[in-house]
C-alpha atoms as a PDB file:
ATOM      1  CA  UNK A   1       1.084 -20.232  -4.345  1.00  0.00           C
ATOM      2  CA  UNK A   2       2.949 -23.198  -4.303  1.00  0.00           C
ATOM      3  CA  UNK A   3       5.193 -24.627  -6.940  1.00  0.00           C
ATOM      4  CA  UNK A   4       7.542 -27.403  -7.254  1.00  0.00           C
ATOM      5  CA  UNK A   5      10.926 -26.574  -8.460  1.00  0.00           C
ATOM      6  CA  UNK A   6      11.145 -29.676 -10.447  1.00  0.00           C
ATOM      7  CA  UNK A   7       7.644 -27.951 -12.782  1.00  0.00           C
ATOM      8  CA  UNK A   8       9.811 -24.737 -12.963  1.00  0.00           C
ATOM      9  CA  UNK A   9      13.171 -25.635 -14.404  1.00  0.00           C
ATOM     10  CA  UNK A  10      11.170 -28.211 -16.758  1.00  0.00           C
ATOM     11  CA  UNK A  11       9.264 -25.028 -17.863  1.00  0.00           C
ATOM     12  CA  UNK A  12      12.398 -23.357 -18.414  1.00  0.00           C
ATOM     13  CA  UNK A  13      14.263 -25.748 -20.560  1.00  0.00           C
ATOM     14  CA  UNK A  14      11.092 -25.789 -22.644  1.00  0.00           C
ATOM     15  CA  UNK A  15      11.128 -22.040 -23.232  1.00  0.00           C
ATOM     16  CA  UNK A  16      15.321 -22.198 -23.639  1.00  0.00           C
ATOM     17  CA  UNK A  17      14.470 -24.241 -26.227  1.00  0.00           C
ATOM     18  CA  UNK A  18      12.620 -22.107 -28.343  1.00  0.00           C
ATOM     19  CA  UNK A  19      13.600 -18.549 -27.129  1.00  0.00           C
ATOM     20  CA  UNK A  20      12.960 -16.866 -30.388  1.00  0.00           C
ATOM     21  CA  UNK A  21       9.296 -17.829 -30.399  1.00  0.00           C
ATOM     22  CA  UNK A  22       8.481 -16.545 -27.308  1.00  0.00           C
ATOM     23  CA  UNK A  23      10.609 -13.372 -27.359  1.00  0.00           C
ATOM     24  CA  UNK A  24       9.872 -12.171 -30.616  1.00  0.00           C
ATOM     25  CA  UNK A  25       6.150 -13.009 -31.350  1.00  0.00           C
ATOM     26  CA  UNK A  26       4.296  -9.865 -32.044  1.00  0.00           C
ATOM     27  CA  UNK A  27       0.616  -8.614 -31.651  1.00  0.00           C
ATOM     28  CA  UNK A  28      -2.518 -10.192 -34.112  1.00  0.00           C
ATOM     29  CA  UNK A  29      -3.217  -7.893 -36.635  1.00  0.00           C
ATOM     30  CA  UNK A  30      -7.127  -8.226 -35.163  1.00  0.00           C
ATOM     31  CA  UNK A  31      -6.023  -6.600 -32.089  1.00  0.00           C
ATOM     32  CA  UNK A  32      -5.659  -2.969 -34.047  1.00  0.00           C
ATOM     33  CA  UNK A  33      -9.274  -1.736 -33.139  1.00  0.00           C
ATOM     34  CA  UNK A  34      -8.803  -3.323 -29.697  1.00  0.00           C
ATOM     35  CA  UNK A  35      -5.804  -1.152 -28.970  1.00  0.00           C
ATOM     36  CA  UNK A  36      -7.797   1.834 -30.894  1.00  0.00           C
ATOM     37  CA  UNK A  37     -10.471   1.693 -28.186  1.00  0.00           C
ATOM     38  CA  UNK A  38      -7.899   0.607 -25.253  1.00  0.00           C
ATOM     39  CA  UNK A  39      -6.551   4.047 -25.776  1.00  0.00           C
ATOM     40  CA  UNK A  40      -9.910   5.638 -26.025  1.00  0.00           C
ATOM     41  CA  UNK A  41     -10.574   4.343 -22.575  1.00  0.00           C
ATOM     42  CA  UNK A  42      -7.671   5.269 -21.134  1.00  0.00           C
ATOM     43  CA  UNK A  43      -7.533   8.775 -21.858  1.00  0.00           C
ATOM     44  CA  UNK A  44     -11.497   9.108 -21.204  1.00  0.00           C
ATOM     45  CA  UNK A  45     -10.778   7.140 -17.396  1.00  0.00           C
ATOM     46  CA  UNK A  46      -7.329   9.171 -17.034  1.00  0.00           C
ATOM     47  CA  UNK A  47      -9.024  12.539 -17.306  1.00  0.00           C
ATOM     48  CA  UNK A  48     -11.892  11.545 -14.989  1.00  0.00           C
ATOM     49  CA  UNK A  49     -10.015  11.174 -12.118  1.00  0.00           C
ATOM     50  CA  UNK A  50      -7.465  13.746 -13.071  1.00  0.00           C
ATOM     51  CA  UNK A  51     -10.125  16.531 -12.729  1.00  0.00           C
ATOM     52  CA  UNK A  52     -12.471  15.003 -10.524  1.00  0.00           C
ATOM     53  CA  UNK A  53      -9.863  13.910  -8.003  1.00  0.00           C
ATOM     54  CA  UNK A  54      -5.870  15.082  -8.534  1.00  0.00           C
ATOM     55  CA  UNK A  55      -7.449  18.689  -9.172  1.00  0.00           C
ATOM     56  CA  UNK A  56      -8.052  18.798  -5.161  1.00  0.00           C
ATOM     57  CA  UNK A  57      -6.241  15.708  -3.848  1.00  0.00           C
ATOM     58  CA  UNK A  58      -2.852  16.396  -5.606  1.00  0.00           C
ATOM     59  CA  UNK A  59      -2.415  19.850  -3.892  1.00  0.00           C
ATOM     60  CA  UNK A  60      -2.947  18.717  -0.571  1.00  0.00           C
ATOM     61  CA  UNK A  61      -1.016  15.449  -0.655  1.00  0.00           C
ATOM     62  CA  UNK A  62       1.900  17.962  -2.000  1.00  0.00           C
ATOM     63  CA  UNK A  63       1.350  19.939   0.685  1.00  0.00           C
ATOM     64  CA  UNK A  64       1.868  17.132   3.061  1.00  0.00           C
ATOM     65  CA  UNK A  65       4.610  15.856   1.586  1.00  0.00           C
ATOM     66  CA  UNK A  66       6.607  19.402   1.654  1.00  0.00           C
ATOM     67  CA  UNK A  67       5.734  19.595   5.382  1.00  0.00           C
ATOM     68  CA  UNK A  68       7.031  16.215   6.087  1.00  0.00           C
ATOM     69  CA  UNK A  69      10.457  15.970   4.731  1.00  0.00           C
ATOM     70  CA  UNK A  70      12.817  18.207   2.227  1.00  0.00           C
ATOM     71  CA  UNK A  71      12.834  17.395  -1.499  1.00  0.00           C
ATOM     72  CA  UNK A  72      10.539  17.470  -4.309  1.00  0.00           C
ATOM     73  CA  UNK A  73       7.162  16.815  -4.645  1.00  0.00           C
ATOM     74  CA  UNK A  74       7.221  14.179  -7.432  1.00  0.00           C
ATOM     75  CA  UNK A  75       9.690  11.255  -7.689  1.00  0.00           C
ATOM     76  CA  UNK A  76      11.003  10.767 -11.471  1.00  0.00           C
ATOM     77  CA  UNK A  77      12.315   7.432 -12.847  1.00  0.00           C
ATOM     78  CA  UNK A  78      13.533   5.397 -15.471  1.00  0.00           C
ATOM     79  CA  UNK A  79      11.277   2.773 -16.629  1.00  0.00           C
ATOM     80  CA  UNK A  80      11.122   0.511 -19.371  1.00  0.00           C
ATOM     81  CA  UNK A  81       7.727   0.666 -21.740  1.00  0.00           C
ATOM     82  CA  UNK A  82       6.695  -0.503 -25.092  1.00  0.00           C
ATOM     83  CA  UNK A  83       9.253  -2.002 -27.524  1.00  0.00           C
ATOM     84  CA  UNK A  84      11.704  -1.915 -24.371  1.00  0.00           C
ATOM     85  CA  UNK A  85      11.642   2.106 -24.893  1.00  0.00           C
ATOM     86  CA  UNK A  86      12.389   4.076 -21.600  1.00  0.00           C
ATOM     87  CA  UNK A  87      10.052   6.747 -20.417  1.00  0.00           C
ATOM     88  CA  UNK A  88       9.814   8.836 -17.094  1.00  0.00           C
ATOM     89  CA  UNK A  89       7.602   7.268 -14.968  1.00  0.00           C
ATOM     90  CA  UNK A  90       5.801   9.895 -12.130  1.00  0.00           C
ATOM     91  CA  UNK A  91       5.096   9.026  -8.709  1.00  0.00           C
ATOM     92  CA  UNK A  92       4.640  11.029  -5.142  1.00  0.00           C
ATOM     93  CA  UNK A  93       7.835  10.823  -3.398  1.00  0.00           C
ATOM     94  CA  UNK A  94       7.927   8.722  -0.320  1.00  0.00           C
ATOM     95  CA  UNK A  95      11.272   8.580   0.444  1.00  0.00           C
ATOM     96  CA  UNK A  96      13.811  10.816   1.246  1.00  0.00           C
ATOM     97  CA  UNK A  97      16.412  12.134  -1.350  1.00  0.00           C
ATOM     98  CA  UNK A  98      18.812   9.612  -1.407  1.00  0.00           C
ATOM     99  CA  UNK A  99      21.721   8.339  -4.461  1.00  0.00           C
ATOM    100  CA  UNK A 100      19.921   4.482  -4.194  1.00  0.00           C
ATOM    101  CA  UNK A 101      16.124   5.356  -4.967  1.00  0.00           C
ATOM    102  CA  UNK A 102      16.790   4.201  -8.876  1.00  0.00           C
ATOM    103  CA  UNK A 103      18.829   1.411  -7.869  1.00  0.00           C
ATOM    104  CA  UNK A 104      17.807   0.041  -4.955  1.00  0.00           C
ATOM    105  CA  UNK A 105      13.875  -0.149  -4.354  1.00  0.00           C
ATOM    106  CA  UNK A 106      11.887   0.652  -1.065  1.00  0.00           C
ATOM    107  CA  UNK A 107      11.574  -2.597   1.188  1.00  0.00           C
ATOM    108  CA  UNK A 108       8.611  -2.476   3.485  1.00  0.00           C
ATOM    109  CA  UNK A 109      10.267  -1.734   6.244  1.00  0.00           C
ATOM    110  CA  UNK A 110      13.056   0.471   4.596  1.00  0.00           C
ATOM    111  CA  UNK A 111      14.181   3.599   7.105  1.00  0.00           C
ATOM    112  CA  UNK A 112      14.605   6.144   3.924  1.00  0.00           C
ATOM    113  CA  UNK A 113      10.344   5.954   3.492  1.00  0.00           C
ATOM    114  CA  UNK A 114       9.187   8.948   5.064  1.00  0.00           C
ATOM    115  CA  UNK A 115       5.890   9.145   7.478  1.00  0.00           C
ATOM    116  CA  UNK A 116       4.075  10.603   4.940  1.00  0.00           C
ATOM    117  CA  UNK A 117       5.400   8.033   2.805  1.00  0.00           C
ATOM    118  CA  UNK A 118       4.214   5.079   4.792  1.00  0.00           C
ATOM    119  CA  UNK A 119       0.626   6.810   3.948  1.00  0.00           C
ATOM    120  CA  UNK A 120       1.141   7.426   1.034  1.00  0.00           C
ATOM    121  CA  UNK A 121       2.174   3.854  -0.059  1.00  0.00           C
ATOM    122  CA  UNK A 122      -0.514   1.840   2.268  1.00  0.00           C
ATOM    123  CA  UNK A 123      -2.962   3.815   0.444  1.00  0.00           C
ATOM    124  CA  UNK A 124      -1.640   3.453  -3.291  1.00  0.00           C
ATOM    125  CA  UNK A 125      -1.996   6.976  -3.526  1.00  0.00           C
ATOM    126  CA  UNK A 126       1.703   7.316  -4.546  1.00  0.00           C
ATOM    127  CA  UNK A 127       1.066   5.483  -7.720  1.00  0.00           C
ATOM    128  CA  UNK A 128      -1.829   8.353  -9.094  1.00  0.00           C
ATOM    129  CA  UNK A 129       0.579  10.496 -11.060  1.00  0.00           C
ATOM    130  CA  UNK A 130       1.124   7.980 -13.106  1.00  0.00           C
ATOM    131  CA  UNK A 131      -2.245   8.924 -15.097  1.00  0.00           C
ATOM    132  CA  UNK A 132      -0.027  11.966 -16.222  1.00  0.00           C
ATOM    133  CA  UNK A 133       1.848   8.654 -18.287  1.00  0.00           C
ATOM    134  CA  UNK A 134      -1.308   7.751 -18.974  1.00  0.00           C
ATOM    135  CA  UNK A 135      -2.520  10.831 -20.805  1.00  0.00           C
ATOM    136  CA  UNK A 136       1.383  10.948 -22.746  1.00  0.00           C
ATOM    137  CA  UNK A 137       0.939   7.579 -23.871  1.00  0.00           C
ATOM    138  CA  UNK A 138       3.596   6.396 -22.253  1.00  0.00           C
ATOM    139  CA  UNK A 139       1.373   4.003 -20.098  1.00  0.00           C
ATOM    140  CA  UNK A 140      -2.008   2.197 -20.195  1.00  0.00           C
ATOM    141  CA  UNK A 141      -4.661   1.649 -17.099  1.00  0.00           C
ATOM    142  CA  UNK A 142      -4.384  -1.767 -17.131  1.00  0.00           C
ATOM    143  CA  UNK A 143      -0.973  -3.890 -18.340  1.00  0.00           C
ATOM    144  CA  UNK A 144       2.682  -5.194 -17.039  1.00  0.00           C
ATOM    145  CA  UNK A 145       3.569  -3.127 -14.174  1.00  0.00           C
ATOM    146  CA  UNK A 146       6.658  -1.205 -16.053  1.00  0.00           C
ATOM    147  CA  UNK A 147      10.246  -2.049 -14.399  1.00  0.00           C
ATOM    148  CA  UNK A 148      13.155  -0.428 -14.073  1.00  0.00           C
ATOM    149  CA  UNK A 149      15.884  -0.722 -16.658  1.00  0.00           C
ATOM    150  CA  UNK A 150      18.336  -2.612 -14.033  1.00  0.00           C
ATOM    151  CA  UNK A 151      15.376  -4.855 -13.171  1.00  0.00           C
ATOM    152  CA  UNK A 152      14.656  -5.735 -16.844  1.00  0.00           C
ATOM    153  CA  UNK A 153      18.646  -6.554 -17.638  1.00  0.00           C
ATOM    154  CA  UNK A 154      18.638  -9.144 -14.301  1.00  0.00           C
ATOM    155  CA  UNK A 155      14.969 -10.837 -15.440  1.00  0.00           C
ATOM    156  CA  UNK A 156      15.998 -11.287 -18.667  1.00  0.00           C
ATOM    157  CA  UNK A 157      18.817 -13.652 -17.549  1.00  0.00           C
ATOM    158  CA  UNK A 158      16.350 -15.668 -15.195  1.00  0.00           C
ATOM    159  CA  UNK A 159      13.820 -15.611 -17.560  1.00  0.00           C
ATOM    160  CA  UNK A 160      14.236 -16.399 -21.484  1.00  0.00           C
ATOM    161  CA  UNK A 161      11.642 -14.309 -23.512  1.00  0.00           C
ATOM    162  CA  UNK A 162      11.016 -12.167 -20.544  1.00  0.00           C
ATOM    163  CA  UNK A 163      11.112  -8.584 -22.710  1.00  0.00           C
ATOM    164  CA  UNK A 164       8.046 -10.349 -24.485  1.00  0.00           C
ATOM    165  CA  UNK A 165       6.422  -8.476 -21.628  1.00  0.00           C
ATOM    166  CA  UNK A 166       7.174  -5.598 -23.522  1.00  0.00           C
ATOM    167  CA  UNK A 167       5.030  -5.918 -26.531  1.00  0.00           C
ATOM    168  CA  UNK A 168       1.945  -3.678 -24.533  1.00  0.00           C
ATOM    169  CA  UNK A 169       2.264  -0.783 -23.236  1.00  0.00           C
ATOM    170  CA  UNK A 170       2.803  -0.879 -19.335  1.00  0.00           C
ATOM    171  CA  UNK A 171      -0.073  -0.208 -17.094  1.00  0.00           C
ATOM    172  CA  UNK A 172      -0.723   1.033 -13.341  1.00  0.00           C
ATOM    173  CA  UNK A 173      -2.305  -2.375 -13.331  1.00  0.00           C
ATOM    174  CA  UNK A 174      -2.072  -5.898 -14.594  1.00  0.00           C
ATOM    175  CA  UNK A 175      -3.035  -9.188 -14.301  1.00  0.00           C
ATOM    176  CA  UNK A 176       0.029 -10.180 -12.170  1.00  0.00           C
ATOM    177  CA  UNK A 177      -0.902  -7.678  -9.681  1.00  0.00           C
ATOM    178  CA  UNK A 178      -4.375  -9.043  -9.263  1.00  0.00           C
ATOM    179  CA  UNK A 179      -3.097 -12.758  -8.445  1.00  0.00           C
ATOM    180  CA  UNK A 180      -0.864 -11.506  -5.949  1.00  0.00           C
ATOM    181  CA  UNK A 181       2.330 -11.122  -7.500  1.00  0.00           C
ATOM    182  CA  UNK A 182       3.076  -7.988  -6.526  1.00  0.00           C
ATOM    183  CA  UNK A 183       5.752  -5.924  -4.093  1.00  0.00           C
ATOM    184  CA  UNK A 184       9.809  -5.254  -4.308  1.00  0.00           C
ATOM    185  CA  UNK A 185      10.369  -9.100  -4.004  1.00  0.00           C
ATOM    186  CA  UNK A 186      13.004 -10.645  -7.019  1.00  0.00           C
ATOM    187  CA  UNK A 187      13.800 -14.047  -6.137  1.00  0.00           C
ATOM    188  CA  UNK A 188      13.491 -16.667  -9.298  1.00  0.00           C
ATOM    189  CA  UNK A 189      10.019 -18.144  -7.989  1.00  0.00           C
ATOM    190  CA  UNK A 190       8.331 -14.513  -7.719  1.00  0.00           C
ATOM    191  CA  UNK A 191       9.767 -13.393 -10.887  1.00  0.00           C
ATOM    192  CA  UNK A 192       8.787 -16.350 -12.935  1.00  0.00           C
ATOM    193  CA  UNK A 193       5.573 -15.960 -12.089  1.00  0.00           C
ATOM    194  CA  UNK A 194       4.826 -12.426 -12.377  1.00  0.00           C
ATOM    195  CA  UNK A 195       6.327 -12.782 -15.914  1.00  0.00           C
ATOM    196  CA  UNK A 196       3.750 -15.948 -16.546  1.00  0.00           C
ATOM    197  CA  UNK A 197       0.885 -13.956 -15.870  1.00  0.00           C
ATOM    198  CA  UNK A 198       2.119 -10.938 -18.056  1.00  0.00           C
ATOM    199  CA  UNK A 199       3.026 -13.184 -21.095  1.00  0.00           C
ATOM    200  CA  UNK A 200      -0.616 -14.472 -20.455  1.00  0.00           C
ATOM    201  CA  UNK A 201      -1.619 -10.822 -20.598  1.00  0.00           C
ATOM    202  CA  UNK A 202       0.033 -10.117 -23.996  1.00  0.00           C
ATOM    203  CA  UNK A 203      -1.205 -13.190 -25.564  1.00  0.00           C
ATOM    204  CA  UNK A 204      -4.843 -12.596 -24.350  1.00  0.00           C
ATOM    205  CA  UNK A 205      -5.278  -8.921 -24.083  1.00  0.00           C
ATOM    206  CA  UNK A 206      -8.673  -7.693 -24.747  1.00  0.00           C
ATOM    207  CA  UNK A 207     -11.310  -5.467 -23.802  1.00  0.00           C
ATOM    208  CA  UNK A 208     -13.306  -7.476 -21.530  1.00  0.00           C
ATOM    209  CA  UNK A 209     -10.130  -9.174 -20.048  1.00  0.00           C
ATOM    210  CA  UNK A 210      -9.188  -5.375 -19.192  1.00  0.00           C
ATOM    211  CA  UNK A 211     -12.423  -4.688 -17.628  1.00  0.00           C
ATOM    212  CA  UNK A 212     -11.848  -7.959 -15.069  1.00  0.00           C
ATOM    213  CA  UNK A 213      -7.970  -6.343 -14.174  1.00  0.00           C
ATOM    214  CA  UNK A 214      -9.882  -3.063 -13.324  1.00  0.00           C
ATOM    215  CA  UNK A 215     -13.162  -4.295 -11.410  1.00  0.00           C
ATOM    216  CA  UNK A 216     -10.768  -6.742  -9.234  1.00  0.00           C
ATOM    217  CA  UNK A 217      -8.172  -3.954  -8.997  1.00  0.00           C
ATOM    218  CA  UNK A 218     -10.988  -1.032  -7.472  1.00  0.00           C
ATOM    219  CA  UNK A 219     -12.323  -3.942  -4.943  1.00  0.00           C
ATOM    220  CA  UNK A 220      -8.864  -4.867  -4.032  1.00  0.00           C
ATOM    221  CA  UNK A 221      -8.134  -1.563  -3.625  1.00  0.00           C
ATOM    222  CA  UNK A 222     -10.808  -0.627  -1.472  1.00  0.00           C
ATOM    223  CA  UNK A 223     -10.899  -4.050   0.929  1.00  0.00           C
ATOM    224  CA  UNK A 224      -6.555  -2.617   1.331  1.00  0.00           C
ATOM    225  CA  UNK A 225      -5.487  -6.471   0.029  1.00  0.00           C
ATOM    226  CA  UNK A 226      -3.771  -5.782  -2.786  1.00  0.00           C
ATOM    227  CA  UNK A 227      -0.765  -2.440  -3.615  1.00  0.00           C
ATOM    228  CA  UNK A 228      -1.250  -1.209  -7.362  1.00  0.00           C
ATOM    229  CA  UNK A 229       2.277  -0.891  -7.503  1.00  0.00           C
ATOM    230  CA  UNK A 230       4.611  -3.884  -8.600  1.00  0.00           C
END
């Protein structure tokens, strides 16, 4: 994607100049029974593939994991969800134990991912706990990829509004992910972006729009061009 960096900072002095609008604008009131059967559809999909496919897969990728390198199982962090709530977000644990995992994230080439890990994250597998959030409520199938609470404090001083974001619930999913936006990168160009495309996601959420994020995510997924994570 290319963009000039004259159309950026003109975007931004726009948005500076009106931050209250975009950071404080809340859901339509005729999105209630939209979010009623969002919910529906994410606890009907989330126990789907939590019985038909964690109920064997989870135990074995455990398994592997154990074998592979010392620590536990799941990898716990701090993310930032609805209203800018935190919650504890589950994924497999592809790194070894180390005092950086909730500060500094995994590069692609980083030496603390473990072999398992390298699987585990090529795959996307590493992300399927995180239909455990699902089930608590804590997360949606398909929304802004949640960040960490360090990550939200730095894009919120690149990007005015940017905890508009945080009017959905997060999802495994979104709409950023699907145009490409997606990774460990955080330079200003990346960011501003990935925010665009989530702002466009609050503003237009909707069933059908949902459906598109999934049916592009599952043939991403499957043709390996596109991580869920983000």
């Amino acid at each position: 994607m290319t963009v000039k960096a004259d159309n950026i900072h003109s975007f931004i002095r726009k948005i500076r100049n009106s931050p209250k609008k975009t950071s404080k604008r809340p859901l339509p009131d005729l999105k209630k029974s939209y979010l009623f059967f969002k919910r529906s559809f994410d606890i009907t999909l989330a126990l789907l593939l939590v019985t038909g496919v964690l109920s064997w897969l989870l135990p074995l990728m455990a398994l592997l994991i154990k074998l592979d390198s010392r620590g536990p199982v799941f990898f716990l962090q701090r993310r930032i969800g609805k209203g800018g709530k935190d919650f504890t977000c589950y994924k497999l644990r592809t790194m070894v134990v180390n005092q950086q995992a909730d500060e500094c994230p995994a590069s692609e080439d980083d030496s603390r991912i473990t072999r398992i890990g390298k699987l585990l994250r090529k795959s996307h597998l590493d992300e399927l706990p995180q239909l455990f959030n699902v089930l608590s409520g804590s997360m949606s199938i398909v929304g802004p990829r949640p960040y960490m609470p360090a990550d939200c404090h730095t894009f919120s001083k690149m990007i005015p509004g940017h905890d508009y974001r945080n009017f959905v619930k997060p999802g495994i999913t979104g709409l950023a992910q699907i145009k490409g936006l997606h990774g460990s990168k955080t330079d200003f160009k990346t960011i501003f972006w990935r925010y665009q495309w989530d702002a466009f996601y609050v503003r237009n959420a909707g069933f059908l729009l949902d459906l598109r994020i999934l049916r592009r995510t599952i043939l991403f997924f499957f043709t390996q061009q596109m991580p869920l994570c983000g």
